[in-house]
PDB file of N, CA and C in Angstrom:
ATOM      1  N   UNK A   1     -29.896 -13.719 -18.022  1.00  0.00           N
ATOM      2  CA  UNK A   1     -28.996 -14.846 -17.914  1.00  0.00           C
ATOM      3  C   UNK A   1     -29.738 -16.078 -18.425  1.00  0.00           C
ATOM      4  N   UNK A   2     -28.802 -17.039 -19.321  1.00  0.00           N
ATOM      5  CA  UNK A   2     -29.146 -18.364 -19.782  1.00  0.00           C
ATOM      6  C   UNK A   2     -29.013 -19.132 -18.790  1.00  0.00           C
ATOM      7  N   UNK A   3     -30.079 -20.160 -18.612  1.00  0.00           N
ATOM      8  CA  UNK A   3     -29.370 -21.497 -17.372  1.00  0.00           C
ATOM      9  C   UNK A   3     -29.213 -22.807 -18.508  1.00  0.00           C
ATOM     10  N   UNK A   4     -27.692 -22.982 -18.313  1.00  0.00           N
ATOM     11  CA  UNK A   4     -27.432 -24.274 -18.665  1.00  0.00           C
ATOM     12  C   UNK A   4     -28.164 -25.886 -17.816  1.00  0.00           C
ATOM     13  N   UNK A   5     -28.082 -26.157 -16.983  1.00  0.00           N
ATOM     14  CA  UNK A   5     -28.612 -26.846 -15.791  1.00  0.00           C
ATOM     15  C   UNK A   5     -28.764 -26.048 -14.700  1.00  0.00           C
ATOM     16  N   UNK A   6     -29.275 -26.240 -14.017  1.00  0.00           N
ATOM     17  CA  UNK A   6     -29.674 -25.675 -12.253  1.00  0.00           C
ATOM     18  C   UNK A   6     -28.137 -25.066 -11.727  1.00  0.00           C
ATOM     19  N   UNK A   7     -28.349 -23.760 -11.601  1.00  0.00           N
ATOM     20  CA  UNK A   7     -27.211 -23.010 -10.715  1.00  0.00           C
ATOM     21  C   UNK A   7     -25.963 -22.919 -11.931  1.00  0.00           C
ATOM     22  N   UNK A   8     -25.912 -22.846 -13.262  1.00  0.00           N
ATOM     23  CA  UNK A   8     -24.974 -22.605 -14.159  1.00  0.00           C
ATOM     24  C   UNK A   8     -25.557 -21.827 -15.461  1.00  0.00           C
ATOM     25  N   UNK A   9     -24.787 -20.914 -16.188  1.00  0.00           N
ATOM     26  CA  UNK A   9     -25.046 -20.357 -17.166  1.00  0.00           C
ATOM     27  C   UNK A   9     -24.600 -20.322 -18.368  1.00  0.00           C
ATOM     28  N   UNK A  10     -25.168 -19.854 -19.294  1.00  0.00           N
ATOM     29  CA  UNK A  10     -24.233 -20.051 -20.429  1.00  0.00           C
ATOM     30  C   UNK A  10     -24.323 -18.226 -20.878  1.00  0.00           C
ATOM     31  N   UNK A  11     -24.829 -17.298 -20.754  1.00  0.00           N
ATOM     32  CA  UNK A  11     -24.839 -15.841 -20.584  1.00  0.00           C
ATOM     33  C   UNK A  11     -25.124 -15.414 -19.954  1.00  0.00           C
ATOM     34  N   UNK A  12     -24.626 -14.268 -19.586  1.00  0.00           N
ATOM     35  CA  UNK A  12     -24.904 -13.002 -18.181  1.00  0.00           C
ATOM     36  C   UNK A  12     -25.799 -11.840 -18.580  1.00  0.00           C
ATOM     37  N   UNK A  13     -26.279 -11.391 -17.800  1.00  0.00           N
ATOM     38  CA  UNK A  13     -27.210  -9.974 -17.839  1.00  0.00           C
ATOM     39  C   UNK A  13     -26.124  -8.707 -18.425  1.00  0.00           C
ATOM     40  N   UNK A  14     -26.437  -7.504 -18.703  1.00  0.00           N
ATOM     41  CA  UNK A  14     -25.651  -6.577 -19.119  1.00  0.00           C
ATOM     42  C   UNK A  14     -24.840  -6.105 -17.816  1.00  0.00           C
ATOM     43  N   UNK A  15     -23.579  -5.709 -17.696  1.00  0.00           N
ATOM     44  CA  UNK A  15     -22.613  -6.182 -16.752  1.00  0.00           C
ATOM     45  C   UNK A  15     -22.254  -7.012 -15.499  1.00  0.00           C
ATOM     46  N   UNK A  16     -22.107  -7.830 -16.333  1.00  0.00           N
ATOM     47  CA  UNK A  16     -21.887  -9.224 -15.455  1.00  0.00           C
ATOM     48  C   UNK A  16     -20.965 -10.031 -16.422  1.00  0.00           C
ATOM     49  N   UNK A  17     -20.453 -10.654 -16.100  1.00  0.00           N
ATOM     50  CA  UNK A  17     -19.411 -11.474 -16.899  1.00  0.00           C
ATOM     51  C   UNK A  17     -18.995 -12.751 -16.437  1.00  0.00           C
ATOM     52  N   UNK A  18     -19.683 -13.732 -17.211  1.00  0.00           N
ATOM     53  CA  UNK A  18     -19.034 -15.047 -17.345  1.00  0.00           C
ATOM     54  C   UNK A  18     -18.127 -15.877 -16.723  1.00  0.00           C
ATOM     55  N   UNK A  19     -17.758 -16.799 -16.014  1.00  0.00           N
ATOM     56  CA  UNK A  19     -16.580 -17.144 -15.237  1.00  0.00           C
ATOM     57  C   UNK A  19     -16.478 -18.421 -15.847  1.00  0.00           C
ATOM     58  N   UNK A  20     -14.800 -19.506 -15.745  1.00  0.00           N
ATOM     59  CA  UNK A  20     -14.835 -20.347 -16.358  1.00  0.00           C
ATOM     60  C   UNK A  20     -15.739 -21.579 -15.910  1.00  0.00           C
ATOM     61  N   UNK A  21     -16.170 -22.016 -14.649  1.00  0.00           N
ATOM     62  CA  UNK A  21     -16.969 -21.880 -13.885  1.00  0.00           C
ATOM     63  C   UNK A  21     -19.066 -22.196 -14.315  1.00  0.00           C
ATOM     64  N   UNK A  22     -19.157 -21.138 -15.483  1.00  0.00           N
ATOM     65  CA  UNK A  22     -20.432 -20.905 -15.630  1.00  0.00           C
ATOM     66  C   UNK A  22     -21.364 -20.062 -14.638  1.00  0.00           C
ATOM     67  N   UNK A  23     -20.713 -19.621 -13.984  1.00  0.00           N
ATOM     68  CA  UNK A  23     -21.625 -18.456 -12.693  1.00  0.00           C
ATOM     69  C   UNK A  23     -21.037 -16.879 -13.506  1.00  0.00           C
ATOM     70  N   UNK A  24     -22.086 -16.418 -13.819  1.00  0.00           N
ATOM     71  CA  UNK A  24     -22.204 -14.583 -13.333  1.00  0.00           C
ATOM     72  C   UNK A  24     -21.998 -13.928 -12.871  1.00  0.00           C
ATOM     73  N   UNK A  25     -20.851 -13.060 -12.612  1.00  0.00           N
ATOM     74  CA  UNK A  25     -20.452 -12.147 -11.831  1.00  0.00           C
ATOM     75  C   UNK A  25     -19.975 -10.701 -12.248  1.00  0.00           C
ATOM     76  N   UNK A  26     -19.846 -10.011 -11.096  1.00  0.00           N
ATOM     77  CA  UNK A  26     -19.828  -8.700 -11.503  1.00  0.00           C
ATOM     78  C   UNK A  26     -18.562  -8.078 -11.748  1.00  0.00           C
ATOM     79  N   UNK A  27     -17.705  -8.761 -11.136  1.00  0.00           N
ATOM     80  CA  UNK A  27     -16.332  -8.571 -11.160  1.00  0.00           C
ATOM     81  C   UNK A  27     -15.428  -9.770 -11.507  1.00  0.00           C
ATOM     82  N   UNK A  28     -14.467  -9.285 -12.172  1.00  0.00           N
ATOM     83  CA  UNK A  28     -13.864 -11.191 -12.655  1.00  0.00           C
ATOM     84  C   UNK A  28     -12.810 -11.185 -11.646  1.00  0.00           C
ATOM     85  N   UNK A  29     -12.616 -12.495 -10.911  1.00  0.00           N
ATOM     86  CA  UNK A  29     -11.933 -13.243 -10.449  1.00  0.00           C
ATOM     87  C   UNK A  29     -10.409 -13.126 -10.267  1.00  0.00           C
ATOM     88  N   UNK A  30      -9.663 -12.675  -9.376  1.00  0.00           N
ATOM     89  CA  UNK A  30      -8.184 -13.062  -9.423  1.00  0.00           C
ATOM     90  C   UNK A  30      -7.549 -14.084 -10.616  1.00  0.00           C
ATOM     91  N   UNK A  31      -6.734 -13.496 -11.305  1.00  0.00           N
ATOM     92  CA  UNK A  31      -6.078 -14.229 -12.912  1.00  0.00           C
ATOM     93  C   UNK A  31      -7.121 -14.035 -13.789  1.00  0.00           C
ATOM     94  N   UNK A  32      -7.456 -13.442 -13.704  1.00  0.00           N
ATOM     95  CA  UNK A  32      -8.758 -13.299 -15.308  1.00  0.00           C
ATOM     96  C   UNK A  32      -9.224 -11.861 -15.252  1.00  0.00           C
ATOM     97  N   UNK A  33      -9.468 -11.454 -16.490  1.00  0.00           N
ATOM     98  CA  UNK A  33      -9.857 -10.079 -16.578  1.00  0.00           C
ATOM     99  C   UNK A  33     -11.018 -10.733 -17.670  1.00  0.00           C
ATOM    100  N   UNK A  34     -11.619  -8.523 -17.966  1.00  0.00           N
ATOM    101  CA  UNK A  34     -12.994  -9.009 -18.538  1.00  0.00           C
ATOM    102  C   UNK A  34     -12.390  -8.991 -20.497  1.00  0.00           C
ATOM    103  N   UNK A  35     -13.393 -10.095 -20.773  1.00  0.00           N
ATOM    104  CA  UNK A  35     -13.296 -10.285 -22.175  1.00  0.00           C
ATOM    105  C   UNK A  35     -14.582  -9.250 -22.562  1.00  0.00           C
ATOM    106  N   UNK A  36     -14.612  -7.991 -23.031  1.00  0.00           N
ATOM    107  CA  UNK A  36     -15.628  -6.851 -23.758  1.00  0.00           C
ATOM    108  C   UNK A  36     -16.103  -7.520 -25.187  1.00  0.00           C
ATOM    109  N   UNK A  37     -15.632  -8.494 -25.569  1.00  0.00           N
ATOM    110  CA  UNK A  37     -15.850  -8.823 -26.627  1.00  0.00           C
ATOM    111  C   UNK A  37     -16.871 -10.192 -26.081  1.00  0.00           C
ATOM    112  N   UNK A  38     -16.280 -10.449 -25.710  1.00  0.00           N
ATOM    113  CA  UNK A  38     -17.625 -12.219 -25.454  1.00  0.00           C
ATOM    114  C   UNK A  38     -17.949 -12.171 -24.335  1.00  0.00           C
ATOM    115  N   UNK A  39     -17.710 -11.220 -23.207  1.00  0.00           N
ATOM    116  CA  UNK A  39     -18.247 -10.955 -21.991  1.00  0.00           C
ATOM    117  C   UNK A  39     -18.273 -12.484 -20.813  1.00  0.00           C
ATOM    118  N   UNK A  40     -17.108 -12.312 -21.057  1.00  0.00           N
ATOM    119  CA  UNK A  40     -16.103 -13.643 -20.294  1.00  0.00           C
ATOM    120  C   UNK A  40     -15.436 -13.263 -19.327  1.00  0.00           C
ATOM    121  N   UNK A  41     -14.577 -13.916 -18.434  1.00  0.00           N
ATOM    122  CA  UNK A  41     -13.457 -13.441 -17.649  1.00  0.00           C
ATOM    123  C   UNK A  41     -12.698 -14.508 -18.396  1.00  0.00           C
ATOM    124  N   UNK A  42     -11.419 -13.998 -19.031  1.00  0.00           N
ATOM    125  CA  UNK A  42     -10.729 -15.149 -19.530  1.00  0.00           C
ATOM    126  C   UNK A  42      -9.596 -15.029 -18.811  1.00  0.00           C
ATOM    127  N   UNK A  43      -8.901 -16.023 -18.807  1.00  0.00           N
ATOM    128  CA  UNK A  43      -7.510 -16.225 -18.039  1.00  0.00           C
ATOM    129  C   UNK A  43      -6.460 -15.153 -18.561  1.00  0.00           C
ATOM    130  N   UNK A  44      -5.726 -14.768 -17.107  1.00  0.00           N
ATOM    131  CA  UNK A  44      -4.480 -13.975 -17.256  1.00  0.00           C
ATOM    132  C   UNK A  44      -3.515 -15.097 -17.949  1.00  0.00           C
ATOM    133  N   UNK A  45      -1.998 -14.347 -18.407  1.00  0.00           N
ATOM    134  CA  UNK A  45      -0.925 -14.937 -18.210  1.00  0.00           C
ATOM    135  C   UNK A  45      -0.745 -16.469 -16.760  1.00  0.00           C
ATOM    136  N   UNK A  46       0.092 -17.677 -17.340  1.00  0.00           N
ATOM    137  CA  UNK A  46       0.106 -18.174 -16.269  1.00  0.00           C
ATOM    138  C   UNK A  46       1.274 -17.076 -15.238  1.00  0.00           C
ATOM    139  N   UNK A  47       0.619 -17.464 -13.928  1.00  0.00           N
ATOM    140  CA  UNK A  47       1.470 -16.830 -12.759  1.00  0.00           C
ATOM    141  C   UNK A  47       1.055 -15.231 -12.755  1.00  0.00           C
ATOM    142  N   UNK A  48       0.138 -14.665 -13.333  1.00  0.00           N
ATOM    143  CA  UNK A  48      -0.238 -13.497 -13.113  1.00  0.00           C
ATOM    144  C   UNK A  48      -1.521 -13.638 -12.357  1.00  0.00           C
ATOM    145  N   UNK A  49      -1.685 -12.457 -11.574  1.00  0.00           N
ATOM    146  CA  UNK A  49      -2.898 -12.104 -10.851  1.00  0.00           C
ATOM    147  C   UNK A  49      -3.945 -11.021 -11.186  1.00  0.00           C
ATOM    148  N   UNK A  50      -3.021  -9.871 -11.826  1.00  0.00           N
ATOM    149  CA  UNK A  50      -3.997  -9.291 -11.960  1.00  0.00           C
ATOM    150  C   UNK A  50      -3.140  -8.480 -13.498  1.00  0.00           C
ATOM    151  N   UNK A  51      -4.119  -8.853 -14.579  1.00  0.00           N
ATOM    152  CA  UNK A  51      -3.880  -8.029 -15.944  1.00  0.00           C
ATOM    153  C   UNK A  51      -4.945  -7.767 -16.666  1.00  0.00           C
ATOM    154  N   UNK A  52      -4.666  -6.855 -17.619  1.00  0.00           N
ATOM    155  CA  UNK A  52      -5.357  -5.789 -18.512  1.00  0.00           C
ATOM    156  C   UNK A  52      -5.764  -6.634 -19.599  1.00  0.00           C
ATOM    157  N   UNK A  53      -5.334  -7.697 -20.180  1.00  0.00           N
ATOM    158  CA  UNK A  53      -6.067  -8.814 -21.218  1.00  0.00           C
ATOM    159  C   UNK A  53      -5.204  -9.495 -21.220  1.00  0.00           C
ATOM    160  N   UNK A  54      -5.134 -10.436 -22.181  1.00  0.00           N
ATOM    161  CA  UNK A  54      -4.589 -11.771 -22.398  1.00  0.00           C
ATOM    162  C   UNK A  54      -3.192 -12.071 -22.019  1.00  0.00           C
ATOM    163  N   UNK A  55      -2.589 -10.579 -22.638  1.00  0.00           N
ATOM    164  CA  UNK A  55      -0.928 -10.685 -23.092  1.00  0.00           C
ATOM    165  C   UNK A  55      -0.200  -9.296 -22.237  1.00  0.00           C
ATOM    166  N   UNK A  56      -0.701  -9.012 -21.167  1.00  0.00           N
ATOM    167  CA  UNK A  56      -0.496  -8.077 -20.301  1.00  0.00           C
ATOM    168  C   UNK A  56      -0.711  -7.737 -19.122  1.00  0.00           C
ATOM    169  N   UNK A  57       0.223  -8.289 -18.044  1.00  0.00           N
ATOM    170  CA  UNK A  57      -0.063  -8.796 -16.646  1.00  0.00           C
ATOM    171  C   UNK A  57       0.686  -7.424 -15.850  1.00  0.00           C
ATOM    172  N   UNK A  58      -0.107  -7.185 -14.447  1.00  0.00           N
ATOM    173  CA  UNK A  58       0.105  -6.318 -13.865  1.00  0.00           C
ATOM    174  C   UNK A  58       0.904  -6.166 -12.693  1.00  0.00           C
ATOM    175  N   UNK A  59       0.458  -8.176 -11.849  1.00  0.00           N
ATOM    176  CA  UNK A  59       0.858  -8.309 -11.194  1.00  0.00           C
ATOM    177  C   UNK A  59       0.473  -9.840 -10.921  1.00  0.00           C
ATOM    178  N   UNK A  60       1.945 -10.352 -10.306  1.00  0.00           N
ATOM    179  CA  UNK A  60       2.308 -11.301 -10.271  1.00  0.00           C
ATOM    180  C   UNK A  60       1.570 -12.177  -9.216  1.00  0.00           C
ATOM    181  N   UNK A  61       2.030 -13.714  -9.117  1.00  0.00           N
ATOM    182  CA  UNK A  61       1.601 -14.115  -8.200  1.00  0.00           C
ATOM    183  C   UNK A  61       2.782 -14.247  -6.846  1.00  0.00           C
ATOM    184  N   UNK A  62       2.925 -14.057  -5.341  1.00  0.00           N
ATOM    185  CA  UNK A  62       3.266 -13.788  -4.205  1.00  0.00           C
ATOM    186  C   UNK A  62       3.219 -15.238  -3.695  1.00  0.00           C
ATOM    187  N   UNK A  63       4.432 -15.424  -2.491  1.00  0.00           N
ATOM    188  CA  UNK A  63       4.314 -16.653  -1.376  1.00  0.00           C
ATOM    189  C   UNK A  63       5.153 -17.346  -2.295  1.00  0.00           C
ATOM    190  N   UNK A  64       4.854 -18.907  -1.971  1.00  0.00           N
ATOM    191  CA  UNK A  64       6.074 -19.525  -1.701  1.00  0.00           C
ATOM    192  C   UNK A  64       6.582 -20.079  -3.607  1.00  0.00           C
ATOM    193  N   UNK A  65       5.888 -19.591  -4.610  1.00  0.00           N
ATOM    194  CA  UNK A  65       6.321 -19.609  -5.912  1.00  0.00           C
ATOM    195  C   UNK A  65       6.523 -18.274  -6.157  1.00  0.00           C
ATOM    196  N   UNK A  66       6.638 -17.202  -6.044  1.00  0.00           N
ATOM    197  CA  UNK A  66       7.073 -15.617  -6.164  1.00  0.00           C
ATOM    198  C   UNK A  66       7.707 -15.976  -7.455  1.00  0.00           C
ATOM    199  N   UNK A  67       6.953 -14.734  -8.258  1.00  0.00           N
ATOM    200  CA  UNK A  67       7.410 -14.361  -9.491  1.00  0.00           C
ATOM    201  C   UNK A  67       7.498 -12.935  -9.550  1.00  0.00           C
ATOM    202  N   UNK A  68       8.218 -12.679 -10.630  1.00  0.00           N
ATOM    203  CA  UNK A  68       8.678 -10.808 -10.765  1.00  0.00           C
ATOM    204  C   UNK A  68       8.110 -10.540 -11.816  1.00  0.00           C
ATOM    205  N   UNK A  69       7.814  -9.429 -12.036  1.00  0.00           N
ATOM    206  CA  UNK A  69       6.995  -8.508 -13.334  1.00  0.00           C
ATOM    207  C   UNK A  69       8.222  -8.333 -14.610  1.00  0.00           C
ATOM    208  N   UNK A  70       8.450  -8.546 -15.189  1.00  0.00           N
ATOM    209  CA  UNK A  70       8.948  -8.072 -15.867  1.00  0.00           C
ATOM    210  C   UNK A  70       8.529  -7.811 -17.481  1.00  0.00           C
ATOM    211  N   UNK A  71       8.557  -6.481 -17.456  1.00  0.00           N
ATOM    212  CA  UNK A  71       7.469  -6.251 -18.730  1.00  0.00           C
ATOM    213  C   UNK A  71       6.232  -6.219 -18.787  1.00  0.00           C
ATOM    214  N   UNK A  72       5.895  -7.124 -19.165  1.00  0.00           N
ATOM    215  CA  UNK A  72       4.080  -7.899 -19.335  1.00  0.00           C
ATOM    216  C   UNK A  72       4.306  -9.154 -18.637  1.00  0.00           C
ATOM    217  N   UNK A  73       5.431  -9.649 -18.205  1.00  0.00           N
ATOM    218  CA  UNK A  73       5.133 -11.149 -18.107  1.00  0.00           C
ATOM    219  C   UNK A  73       6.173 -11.205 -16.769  1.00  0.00           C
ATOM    220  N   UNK A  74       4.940 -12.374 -15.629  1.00  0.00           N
ATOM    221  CA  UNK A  74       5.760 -13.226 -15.043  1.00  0.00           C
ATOM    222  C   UNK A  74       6.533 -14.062 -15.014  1.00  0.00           C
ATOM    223  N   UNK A  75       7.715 -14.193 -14.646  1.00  0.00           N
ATOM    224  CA  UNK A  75       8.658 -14.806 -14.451  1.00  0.00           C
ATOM    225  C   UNK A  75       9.746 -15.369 -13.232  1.00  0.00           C
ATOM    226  N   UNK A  76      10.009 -16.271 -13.007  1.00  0.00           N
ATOM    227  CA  UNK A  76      10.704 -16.778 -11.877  1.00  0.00           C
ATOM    228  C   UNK A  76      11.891 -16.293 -11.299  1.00  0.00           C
ATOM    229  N   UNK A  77      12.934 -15.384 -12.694  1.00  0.00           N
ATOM    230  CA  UNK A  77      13.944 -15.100 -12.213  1.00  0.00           C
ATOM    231  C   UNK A  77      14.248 -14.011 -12.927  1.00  0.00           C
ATOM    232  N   UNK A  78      14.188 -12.433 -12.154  1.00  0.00           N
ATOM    233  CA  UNK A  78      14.672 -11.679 -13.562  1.00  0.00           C
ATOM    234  C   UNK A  78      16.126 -11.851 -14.001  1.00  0.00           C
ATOM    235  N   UNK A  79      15.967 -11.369 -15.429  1.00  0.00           N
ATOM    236  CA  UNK A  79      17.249 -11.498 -16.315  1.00  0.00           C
ATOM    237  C   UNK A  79      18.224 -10.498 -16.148  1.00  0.00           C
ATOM    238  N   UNK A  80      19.497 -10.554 -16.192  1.00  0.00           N
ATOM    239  CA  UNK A  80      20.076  -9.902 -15.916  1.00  0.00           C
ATOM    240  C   UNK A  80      20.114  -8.525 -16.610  1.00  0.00           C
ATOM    241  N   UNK A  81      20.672  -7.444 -15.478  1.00  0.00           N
ATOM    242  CA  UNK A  81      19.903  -6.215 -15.773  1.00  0.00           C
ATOM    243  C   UNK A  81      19.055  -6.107 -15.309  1.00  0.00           C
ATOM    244  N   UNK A  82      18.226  -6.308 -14.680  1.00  0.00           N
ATOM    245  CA  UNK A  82      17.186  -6.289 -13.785  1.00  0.00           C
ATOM    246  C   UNK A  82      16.765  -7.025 -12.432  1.00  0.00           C
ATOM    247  N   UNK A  83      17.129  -5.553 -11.766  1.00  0.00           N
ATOM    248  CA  UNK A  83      17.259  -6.331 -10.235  1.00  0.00           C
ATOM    249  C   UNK A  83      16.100  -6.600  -9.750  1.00  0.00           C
ATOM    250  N   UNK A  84      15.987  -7.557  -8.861  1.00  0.00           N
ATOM    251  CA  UNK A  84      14.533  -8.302  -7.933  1.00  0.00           C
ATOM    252  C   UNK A  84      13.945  -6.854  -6.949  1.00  0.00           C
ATOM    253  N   UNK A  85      12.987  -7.052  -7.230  1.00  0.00           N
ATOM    254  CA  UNK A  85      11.670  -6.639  -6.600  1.00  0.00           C
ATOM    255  C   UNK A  85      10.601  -6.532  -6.985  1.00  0.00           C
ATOM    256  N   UNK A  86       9.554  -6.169  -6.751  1.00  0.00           N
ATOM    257  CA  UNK A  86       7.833  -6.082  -6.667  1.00  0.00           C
ATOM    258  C   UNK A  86       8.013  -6.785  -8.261  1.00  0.00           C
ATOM    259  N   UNK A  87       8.049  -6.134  -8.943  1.00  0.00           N
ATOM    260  CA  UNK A  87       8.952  -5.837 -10.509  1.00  0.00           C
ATOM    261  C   UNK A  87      10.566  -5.743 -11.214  1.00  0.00           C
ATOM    262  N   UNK A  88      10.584  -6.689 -12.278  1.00  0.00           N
ATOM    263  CA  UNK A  88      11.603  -6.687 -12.581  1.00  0.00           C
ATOM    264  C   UNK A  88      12.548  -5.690 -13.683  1.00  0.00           C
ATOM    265  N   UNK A  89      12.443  -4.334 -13.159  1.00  0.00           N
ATOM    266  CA  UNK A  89      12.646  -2.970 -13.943  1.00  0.00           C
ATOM    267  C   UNK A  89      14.227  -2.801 -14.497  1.00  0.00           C
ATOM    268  N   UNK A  90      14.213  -2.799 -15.664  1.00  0.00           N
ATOM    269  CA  UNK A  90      15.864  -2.308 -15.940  1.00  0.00           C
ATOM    270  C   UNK A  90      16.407  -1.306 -14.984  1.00  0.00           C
ATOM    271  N   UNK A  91      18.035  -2.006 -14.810  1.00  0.00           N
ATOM    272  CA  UNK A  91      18.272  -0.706 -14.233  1.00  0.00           C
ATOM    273  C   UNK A  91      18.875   0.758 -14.800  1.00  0.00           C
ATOM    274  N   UNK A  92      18.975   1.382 -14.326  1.00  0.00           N
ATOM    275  CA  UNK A  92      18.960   2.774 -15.161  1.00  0.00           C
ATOM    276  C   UNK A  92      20.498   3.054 -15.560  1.00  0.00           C
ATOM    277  N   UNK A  93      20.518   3.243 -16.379  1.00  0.00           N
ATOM    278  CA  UNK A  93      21.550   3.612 -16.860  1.00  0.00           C
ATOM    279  C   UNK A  93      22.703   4.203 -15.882  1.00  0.00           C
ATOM    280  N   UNK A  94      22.358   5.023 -15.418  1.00  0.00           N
ATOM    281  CA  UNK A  94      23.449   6.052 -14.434  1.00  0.00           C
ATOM    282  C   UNK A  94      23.727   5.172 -13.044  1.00  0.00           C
ATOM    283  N   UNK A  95      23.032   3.701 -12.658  1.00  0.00           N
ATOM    284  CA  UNK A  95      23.359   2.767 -11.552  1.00  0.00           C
ATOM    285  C   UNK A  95      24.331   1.275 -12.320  1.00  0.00           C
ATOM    286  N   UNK A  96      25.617   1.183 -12.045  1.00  0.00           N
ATOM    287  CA  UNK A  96      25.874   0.458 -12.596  1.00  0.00           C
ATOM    288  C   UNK A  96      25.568  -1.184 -12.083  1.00  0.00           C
ATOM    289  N   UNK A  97      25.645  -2.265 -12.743  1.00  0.00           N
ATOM    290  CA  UNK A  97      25.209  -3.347 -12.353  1.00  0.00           C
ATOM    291  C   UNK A  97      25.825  -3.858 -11.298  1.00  0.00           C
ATOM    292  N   UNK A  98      25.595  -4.565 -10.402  1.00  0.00           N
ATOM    293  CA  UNK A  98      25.775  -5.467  -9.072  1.00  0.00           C
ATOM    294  C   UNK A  98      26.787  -7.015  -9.569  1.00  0.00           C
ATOM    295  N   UNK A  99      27.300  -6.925 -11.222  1.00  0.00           N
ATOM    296  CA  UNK A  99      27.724  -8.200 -11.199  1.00  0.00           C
ATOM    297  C   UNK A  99      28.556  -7.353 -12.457  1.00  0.00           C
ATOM    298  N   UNK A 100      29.645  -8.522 -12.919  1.00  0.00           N
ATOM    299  CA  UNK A 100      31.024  -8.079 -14.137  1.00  0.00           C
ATOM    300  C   UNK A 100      32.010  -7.725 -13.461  1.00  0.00           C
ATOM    301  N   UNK A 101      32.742  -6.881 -13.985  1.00  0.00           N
ATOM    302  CA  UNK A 101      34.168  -6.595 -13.619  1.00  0.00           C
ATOM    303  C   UNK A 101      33.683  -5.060 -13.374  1.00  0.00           C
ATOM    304  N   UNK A 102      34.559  -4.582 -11.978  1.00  0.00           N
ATOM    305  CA  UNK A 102      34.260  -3.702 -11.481  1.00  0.00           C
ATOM    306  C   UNK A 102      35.319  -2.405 -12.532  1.00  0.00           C
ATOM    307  N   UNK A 103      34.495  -0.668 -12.136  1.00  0.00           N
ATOM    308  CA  UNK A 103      35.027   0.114 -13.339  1.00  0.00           C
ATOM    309  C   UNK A 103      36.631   0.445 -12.596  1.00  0.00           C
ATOM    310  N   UNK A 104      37.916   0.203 -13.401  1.00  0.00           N
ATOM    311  CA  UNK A 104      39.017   0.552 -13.433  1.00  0.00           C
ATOM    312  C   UNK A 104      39.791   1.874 -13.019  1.00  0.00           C
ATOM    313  N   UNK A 105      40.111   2.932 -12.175  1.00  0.00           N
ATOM    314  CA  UNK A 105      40.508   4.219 -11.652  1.00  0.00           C
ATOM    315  C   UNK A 105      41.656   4.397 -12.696  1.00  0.00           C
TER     316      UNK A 105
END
């Protein structure tokens, strides 16, 4: 590890990774995953907690701003066609939607 000033870094030992921060760690941080390429934790999606790189979030952030998964990306409200929970998952074909004009006998 590089020391920038006392108690900060500017590189990490071989697995350890970077924080925005300047501290070393072994594991990156809630909203940031590891950068393999510059050996960073760089920021998730905003409103994500936990994703796979830049443009691919796993899981959202919870409490009193609650967002839904949908896709790769958090969002405040899923779109229609996709009902609320954990995740905002199409619904399946064979369940018809909860909103429109109901089917005709």
């Amino acid at each position: 590890m590089r020391w920038l000033w006392e108690g900060t870094c500017n590189t990490c030992d071989t697995e350890r990774f970077l924080t925005a921060r300047q501290a070393c760690v072994a594991k990156c941080p809630s909203g940031t995953f590891v950068n393999a390429t510059s050996g960073h934790c760089n920021d998730c999606l905003p409103g994500c907690v936990l994703c796979q790189d830049a443009h691919r979030c796993q899981r959202c952030r919870t409490g009193h701003t609650h967002l839904y998964l949908q896709g790769d990306q958090c969002v405040p409200e899923c779109q229609r066609g996709y009902p609320k929970g954990a995740s905002a998952s199409p619904v399946p074909q064979s369940v018809p939607p909860a909103w429109g004009t109901p089917p005709t006998a």
